[in-house]
C-alpha atoms as a PDB file:
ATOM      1  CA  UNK A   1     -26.791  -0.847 -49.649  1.00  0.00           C
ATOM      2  CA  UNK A   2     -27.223  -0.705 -53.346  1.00  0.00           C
ATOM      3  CA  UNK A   3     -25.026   1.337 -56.213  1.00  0.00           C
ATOM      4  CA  UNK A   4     -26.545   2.277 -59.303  1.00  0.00           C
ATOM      5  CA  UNK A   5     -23.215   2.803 -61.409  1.00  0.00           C
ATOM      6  CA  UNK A   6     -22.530   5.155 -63.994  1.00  0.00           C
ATOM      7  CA  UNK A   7     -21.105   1.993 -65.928  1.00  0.00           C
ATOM      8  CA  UNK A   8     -24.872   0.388 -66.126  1.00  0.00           C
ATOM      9  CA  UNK A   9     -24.042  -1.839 -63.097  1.00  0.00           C
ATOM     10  CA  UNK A  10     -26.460  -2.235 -60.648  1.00  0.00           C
ATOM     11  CA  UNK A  11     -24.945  -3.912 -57.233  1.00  0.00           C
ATOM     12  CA  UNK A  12     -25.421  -4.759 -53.980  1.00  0.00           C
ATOM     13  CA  UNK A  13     -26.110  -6.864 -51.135  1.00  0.00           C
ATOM     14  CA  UNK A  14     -30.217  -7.852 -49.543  1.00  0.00           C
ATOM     15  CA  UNK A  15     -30.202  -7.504 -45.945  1.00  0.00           C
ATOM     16  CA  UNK A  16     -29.724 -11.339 -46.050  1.00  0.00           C
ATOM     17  CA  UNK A  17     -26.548 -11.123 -47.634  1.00  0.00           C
ATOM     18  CA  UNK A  18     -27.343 -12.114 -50.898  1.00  0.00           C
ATOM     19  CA  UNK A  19     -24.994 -10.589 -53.601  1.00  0.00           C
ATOM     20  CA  UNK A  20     -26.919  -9.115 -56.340  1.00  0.00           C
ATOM     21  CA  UNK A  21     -25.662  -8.132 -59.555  1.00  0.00           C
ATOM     22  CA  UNK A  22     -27.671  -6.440 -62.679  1.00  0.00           C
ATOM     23  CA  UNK A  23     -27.365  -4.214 -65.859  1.00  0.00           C
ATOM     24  CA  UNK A  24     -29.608  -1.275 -65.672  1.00  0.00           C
ATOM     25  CA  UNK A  25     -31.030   1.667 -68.396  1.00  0.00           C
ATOM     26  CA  UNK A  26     -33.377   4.761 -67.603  1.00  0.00           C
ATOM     27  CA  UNK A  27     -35.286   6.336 -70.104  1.00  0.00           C
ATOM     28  CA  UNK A  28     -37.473   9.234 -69.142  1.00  0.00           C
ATOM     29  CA  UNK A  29     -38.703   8.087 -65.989  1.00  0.00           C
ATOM     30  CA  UNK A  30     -38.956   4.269 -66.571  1.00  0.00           C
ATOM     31  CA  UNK A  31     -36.036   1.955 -65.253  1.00  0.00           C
ATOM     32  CA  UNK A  32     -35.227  -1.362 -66.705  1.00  0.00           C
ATOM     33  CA  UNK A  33     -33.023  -3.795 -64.792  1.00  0.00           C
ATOM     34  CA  UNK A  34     -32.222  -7.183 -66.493  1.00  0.00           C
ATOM     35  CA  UNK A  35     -30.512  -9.875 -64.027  1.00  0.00           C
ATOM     36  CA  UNK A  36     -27.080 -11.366 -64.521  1.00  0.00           C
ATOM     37  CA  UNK A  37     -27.234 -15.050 -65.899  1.00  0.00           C
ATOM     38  CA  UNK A  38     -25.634 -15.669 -63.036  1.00  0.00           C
ATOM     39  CA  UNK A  39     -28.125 -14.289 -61.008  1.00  0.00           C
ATOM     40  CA  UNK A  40     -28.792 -16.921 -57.556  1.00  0.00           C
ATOM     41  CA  UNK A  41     -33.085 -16.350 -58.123  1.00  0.00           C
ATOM     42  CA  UNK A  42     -34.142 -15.577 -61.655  1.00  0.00           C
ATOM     43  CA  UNK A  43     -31.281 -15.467 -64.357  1.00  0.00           C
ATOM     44  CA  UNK A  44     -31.698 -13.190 -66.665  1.00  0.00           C
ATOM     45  CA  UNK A  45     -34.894 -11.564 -65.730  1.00  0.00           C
ATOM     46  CA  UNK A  46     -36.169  -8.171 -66.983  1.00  0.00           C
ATOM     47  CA  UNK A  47     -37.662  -5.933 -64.493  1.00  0.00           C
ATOM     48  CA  UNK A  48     -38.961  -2.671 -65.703  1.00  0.00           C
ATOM     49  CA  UNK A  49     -40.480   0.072 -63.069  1.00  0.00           C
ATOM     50  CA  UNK A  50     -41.212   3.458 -63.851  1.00  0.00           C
ATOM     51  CA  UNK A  51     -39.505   6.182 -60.760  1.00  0.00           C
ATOM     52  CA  UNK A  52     -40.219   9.458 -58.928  1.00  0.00           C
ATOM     53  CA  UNK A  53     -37.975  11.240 -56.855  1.00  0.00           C
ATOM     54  CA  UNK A  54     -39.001  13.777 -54.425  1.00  0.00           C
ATOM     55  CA  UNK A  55     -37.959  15.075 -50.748  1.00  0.00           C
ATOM     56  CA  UNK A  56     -34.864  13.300 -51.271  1.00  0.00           C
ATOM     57  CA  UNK A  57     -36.354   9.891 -51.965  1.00  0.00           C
ATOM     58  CA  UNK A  58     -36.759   7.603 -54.903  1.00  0.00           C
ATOM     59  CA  UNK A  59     -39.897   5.719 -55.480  1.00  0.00           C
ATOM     60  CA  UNK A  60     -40.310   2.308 -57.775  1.00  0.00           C
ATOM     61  CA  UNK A  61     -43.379   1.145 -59.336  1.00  0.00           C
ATOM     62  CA  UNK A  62     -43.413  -2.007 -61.098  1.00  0.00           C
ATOM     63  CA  UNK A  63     -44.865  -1.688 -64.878  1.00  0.00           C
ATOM     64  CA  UNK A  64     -43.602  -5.303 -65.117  1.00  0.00           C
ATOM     65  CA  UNK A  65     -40.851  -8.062 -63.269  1.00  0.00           C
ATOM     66  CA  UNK A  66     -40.495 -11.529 -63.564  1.00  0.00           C
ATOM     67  CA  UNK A  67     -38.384 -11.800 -60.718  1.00  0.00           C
ATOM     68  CA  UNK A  68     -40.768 -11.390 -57.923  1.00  0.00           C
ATOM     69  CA  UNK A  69     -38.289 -11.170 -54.744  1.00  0.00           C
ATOM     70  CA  UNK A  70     -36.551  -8.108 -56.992  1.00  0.00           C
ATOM     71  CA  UNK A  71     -40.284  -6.471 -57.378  1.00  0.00           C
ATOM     72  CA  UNK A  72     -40.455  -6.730 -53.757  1.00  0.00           C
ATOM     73  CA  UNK A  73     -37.568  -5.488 -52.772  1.00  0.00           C
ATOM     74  CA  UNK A  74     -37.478  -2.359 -55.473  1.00  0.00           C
ATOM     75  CA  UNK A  75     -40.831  -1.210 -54.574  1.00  0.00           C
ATOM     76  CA  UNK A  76     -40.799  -1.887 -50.047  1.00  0.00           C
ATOM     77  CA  UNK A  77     -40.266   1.747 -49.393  1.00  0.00           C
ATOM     78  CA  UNK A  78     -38.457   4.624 -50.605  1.00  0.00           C
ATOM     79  CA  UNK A  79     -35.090   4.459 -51.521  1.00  0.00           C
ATOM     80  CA  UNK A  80     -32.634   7.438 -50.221  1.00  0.00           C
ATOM     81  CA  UNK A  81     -29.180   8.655 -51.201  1.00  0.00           C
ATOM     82  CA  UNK A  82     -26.270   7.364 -48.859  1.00  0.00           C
ATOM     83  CA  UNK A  83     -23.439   9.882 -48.970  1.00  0.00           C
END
Protein backbone atom coordinates (compact mmCIF):
# COMPACT_ATOMS: atom_id res chain seq x y z
CA UNK A 1 0.00 0.00 0.00
CA UNK A 2 1.14 3.38 -1.09
CA UNK A 3 0.30 7.12 0.50
CA UNK A 4 0.43 10.02 -1.57
CA UNK A 5 0.79 12.73 1.32
CA UNK A 6 -0.49 16.05 1.47
CA UNK A 7 3.20 16.98 2.61
CA UNK A 8 4.63 15.94 -1.08
CA UNK A 9 5.70 12.52 0.33
CA UNK A 10 5.13 9.70 -1.60
CA UNK A 11 5.57 6.24 0.55
CA UNK A 12 5.22 2.87 0.68
CA UNK A 13 6.18 -0.60 0.57
CA UNK A 14 6.40 -3.14 -3.16
CA UNK A 15 4.83 -6.33 -2.51
CA UNK A 16 8.48 -7.48 -1.95
CA UNK A 17 8.94 -5.39 0.89
CA UNK A 18 10.97 -2.87 -0.45
CA UNK A 19 10.57 0.57 1.34
CA UNK A 20 10.07 3.26 -1.09
CA UNK A 21 10.31 6.78 -0.45
CA UNK A 22 9.73 9.89 -3.03
CA UNK A 23 8.76 13.65 -3.36
CA UNK A 24 5.86 14.11 -5.62
CA UNK A 25 4.00 17.38 -7.58
CA UNK A 26 0.74 17.32 -9.84
CA UNK A 27 0.06 19.83 -12.20
CA UNK A 28 -3.06 19.57 -14.26
CA UNK A 29 -3.13 16.05 -14.88
CA UNK A 30 0.64 15.21 -15.13
CA UNK A 31 2.46 13.71 -11.95
CA UNK A 32 6.10 14.03 -11.32
CA UNK A 33 7.80 11.81 -8.75
CA UNK A 34 11.59 12.34 -8.17
CA UNK A 35 13.32 9.44 -5.97
CA UNK A 36 15.01 9.98 -2.64
CA UNK A 37 18.94 9.94 -2.94
CA UNK A 38 18.58 7.37 -0.83
CA UNK A 39 16.49 5.54 -2.96
CA UNK A 40 17.74 1.33 -2.93
CA UNK A 41 17.24 1.29 -7.27
CA UNK A 42 17.71 4.63 -8.96
CA UNK A 43 18.65 7.66 -6.63
CA UNK A 44 17.30 10.50 -7.51
CA UNK A 45 15.33 9.64 -10.54
CA UNK A 46 12.54 11.75 -12.11
CA UNK A 47 9.53 9.97 -13.20
CA UNK A 48 6.84 11.99 -14.78
CA UNK A 49 3.30 10.26 -15.88
CA UNK A 50 0.37 12.02 -16.84
CA UNK A 51 -3.19 10.43 -14.68
CA UNK A 52 -6.92 9.76 -15.15
CA UNK A 53 -9.23 8.86 -12.62
CA UNK A 54 -12.49 7.33 -13.27
CA UNK A 55 -14.94 4.58 -11.63
CA UNK A 56 -12.99 4.99 -8.63
CA UNK A 57 -9.60 4.18 -10.12
CA UNK A 58 -6.45 6.02 -10.98
CA UNK A 59 -4.60 5.34 -14.11
CA UNK A 60 -0.62 6.19 -14.83
CA UNK A 61 0.90 6.68 -18.10
CA UNK A 62 4.46 7.20 -18.36
CA UNK A 63 5.42 10.53 -20.47
CA UNK A 64 8.94 9.72 -19.17
CA UNK A 65 10.98 7.54 -16.06
CA UNK A 66 14.34 6.67 -15.66
CA UNK A 67 13.69 4.33 -13.07
CA UNK A 68 12.25 1.48 -14.93
CA UNK A 69 11.03 -0.93 -11.93
CA UNK A 70 9.00 2.51 -10.71
CA UNK A 71 7.47 2.77 -14.49
CA UNK A 72 6.44 -0.68 -14.01
CA UNK A 73 5.04 -0.65 -11.03
CA UNK A 74 3.05 2.95 -11.51
CA UNK A 75 1.54 1.93 -14.68
CA UNK A 76 0.61 -2.47 -13.82
CA UNK A 77 -3.01 -1.71 -13.28
CA UNK A 78 -5.22 0.72 -11.80
CA UNK A 79 -4.62 2.10 -8.65
CA UNK A 80 -7.78 2.38 -6.08
CA UNK A 81 -8.45 4.31 -2.89
CA UNK A 82 -7.95 2.22 0.42
CA UNK A 83 -10.17 3.70 3.12
Amino acid sequence: MFTFGADGIFSGATPDGLEIRESHTVEGDRATFTAAEDHPARPGAVGVYTFEIADGRLTFTVVTDGCAPRAEGMTAAPWRKVE
